[in-house]
Protein backbone atom coordinates (compact mmCIF):
# COMPACT_ATOMS: atom_id res chain seq x y z
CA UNK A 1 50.85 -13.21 60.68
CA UNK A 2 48.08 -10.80 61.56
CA UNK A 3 44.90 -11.68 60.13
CA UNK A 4 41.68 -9.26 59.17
CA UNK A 5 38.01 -11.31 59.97
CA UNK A 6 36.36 -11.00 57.13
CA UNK A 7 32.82 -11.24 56.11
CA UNK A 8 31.75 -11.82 52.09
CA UNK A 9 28.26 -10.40 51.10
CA UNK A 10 27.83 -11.62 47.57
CA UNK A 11 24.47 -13.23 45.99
CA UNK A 12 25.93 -14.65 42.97
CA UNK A 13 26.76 -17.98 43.88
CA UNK A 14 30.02 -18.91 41.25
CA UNK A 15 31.15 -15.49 42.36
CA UNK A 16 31.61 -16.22 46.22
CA UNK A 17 33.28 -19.82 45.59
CA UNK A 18 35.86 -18.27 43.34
CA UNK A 19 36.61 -15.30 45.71
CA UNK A 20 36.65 -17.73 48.62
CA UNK A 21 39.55 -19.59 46.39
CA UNK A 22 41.22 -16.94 45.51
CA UNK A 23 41.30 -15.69 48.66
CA UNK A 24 42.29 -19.42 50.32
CA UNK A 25 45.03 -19.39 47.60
CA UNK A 26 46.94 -16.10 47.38
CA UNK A 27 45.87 -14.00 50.28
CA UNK A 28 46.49 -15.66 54.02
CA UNK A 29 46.02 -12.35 56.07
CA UNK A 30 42.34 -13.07 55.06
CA UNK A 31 40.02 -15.09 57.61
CA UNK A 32 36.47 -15.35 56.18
CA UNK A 33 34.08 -15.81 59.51
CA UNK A 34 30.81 -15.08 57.25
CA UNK A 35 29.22 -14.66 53.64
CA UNK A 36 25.85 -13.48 52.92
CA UNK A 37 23.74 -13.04 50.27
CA UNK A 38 21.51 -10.50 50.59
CA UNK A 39 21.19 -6.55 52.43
CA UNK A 40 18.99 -7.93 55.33
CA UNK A 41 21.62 -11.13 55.49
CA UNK A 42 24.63 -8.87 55.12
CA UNK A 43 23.55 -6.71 57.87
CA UNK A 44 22.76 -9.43 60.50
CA UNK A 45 26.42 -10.84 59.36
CA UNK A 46 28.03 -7.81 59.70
CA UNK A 47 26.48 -7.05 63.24
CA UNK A 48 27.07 -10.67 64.92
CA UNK A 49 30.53 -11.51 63.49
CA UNK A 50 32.16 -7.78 63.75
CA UNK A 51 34.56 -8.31 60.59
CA UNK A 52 37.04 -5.84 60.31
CA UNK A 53 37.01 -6.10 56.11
CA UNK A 54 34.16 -6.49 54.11
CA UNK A 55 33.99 -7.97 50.90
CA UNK A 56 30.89 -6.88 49.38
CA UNK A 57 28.62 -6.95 45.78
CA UNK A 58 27.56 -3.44 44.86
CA UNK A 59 24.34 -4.98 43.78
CA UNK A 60 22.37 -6.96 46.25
CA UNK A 61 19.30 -8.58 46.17
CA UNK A 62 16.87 -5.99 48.43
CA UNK A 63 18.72 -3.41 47.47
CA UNK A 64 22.53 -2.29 47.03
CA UNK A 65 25.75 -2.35 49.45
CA UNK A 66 25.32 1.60 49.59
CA UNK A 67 22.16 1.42 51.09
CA UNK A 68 23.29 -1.28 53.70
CA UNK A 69 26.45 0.99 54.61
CA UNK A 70 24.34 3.97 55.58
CA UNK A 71 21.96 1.78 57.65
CA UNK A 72 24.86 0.59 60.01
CA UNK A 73 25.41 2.69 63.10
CA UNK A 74 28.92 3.08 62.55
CA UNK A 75 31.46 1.76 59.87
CA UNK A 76 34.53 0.85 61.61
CA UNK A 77 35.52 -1.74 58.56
CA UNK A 78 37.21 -1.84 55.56
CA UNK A 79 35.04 -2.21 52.71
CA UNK A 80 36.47 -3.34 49.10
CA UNK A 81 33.74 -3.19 46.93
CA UNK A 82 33.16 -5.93 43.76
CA UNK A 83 30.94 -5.59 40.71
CA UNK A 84 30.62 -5.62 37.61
CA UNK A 85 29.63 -2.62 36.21
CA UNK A 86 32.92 -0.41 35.30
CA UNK A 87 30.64 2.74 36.04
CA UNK A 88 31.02 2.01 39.98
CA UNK A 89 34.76 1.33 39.87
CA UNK A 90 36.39 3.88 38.06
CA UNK A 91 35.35 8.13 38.92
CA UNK A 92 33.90 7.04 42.66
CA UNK A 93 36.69 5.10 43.81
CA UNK A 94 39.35 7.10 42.67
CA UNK A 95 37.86 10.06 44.12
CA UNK A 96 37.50 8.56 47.55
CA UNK A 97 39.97 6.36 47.89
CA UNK A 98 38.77 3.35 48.17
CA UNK A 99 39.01 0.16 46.16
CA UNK A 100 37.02 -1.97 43.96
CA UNK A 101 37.44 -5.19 41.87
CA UNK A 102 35.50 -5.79 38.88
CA UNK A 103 34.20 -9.28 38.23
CA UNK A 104 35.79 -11.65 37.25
CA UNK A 105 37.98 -10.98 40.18
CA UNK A 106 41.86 -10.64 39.01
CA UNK A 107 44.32 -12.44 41.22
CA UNK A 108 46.76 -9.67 41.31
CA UNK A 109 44.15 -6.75 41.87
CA UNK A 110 43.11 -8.57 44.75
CA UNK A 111 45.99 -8.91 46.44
CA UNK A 112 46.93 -6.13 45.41
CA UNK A 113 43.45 -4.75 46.80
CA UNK A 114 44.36 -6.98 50.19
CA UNK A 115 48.15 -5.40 50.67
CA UNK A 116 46.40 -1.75 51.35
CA UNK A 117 44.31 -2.89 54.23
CA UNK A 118 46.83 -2.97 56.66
CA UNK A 119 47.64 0.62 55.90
CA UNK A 120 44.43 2.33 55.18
CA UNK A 121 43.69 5.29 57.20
CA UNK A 122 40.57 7.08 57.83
CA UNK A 123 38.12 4.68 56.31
CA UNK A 124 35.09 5.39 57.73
CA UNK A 125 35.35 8.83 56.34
CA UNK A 126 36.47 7.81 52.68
CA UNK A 127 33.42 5.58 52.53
CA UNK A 128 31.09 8.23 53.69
CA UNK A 129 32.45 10.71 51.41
CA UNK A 130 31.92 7.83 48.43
CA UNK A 131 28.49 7.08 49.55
CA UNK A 132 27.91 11.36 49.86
CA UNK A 133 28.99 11.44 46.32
CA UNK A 134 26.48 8.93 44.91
CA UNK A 135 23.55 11.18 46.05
CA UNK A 136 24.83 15.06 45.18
CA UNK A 137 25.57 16.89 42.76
CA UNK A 138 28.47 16.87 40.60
CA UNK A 139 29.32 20.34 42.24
CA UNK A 140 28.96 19.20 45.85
CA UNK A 141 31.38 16.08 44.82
CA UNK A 142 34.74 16.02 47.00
CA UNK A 143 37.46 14.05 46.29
CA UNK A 144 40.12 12.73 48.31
CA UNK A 145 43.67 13.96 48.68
CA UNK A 146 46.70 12.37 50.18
CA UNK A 147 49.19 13.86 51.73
CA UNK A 148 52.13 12.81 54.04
CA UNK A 149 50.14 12.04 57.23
CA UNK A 150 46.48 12.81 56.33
CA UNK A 151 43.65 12.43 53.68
CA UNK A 152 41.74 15.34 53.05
CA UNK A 153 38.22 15.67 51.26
CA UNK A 154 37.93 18.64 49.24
CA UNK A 155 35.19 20.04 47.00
CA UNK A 156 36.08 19.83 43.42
CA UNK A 157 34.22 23.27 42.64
CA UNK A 158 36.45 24.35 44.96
CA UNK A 159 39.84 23.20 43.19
CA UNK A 160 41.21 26.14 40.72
CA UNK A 161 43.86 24.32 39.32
CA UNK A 162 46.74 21.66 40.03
CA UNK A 163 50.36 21.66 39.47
CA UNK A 164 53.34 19.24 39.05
CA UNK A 165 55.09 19.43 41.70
CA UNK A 166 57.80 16.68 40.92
CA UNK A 167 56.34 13.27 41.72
CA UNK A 168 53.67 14.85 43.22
CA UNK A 169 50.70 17.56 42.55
CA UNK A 170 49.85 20.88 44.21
CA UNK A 171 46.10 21.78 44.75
CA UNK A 172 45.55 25.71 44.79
CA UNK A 173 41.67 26.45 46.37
CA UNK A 174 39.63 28.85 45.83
CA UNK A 175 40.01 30.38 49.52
CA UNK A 176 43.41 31.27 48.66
CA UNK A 177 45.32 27.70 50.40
CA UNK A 178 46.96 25.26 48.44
CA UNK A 179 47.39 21.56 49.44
CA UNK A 180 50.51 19.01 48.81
CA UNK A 181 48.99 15.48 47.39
CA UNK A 182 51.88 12.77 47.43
CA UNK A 183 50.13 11.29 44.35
CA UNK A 184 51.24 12.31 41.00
CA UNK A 185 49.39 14.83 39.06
CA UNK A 186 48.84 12.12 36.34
CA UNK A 187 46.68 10.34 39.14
CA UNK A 188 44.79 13.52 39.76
CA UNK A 189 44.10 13.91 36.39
CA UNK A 190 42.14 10.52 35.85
CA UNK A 191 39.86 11.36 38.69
CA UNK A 192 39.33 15.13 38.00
CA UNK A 193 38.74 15.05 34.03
CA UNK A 194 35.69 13.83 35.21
CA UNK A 195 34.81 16.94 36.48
CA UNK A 196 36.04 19.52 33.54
CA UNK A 197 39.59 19.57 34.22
CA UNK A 198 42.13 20.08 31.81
CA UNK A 199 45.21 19.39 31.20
CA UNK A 200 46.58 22.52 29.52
CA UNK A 201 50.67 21.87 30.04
CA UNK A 202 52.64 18.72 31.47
CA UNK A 203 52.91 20.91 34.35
CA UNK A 204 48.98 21.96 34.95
CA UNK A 205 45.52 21.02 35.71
CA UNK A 206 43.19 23.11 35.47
CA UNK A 207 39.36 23.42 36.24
CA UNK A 208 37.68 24.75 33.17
CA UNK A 209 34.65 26.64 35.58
CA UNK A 210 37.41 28.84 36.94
CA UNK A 211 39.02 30.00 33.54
CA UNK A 212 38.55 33.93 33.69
CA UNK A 213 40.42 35.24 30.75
CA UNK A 214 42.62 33.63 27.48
CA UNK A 215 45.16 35.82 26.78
CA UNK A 216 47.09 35.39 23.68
CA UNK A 217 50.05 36.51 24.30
CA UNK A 218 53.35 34.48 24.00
CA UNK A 219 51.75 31.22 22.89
CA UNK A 220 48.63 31.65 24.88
CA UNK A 221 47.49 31.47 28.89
CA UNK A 222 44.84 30.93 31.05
CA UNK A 223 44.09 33.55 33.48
CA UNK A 224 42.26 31.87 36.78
CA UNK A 225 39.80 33.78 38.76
CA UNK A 226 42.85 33.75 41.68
CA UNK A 227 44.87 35.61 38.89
CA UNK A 228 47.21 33.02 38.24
CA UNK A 229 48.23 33.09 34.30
CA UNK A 230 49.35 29.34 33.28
CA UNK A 231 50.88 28.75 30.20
CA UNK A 232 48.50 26.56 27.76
CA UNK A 233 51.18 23.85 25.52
CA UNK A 234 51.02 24.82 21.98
CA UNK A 235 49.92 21.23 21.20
CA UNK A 236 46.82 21.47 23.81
CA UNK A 237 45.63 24.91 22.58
CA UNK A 238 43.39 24.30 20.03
CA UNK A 239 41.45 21.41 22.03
CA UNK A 240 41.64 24.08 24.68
CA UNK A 241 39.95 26.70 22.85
CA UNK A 242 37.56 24.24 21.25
CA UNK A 243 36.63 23.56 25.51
CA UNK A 244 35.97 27.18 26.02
CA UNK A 245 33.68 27.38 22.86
CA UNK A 246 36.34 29.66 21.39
CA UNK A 247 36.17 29.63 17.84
């Protein structure tokens, strides 16, 4: 069985024995060469043992785990973040890609967690973009998108609207491109309502900032700035409206 070295920065002391035994119980592609419990600790662990996953505490003593990522050189680990403050793990993650656990560590989201290392791809960008987000904007934020081969970072300001696409979600840009995500446009939808998306139809996404016109005419639409005219659900048009500060 192939086996990831892994290093465990954590300061809490309860919290690293019981994700060493959870890990020593349910997850034997795991090897734990190191722990740590601190940024200046975690960084001399990282450098001497060369893990290829980290398991790491968002808040560290000296700092946080964000801080220590953007000191390294070069990330060329997995990184599966734990905390316990929801804020962290929901909108960030999702939007990058990349996992977290929230204390107390569940069994089955850490294996669960565990199972997608040995397929992640393009880590070291989907951690920069995470870290990126923390410290812009909420205009400059990108998310991630998967498609068949690739993961792609896009702007959200730049995202005019998504549609269902069967089990998966087309993303038409402001430049006049669209993108195929092979994630559901449910799954789109709990990262980008952060961001003043809508869900006007079963069908469509949209992003609020790029409604041009409402026309009422056969139920109601939304007219983008691309000129696309989506149909808004007679059940969703009153919240709509009430979004647009229609009265």
């Amino acid at each position: 069985m192939r086996r990831f070295k892994t290093v465990i920065i954590e300061d809490e002391l309860q919290c690293l024995e019981t994700l060493e035994l959870l890990i020593g119980k349910f997850c034997p592609e795991i090897e734990i060469v190191g722990t740590a419990n601190s940024i200046s600790d975690g960084k001399r662990v990282i450098i001497k043992e060369a893990p290829e996953v980290v398991f790491i505490d968002v808040e560290l003593p000296g700092g946080n785990s964000f801080s220590l990522l953007k000191d390294l050189d070069k990330i060329n680990f997995k990184v599966i973040f734990t905390t316990a403050h929801e804020r962290y793990a929901l909108q960030a993650a999702k939007s990058s890609a990349i996992d977290f656990l929230l204390k107390p560590i569940n069994k089955e989201e850490l294996i669960d967690a565990v199972s997608k290392l040995k397929n992640t791809v393009n880590f070291g960008n989907r951690i920069n973009n995470f870290i990126e987000n923390l410290n812009l904007p909420e205009d400059d934020h990108r998310i991630a998108i998967w498609g068949n081969k690739e993961i792609e970072f896009v702007n959200v300001a730049e995202i005019i609207y998504c549609k269902a696409r069967a089990n998966n979600a087309e993303i038409f840009l402001t430049n006049g491109s669209s993108i195929l995500s092979t994630k559901p446009l449910k799954e789109l939808e709990q990262v980008l309502s952060n961001y003043n998306f809508y869900r006007i139809h079963h069908a469509n996404l949209i992003n609020l900032k790029h409604v041009k016109k409402f026309l009422k005419i056969d139920g109601g639409f939304a007219q983008m700035i691309d000129g696309s005219q989506i149909e808004v659900s007679t059940r969703r048009k009153g919240d709509f409206l009430k979004k647009l500060k229609i009265n």
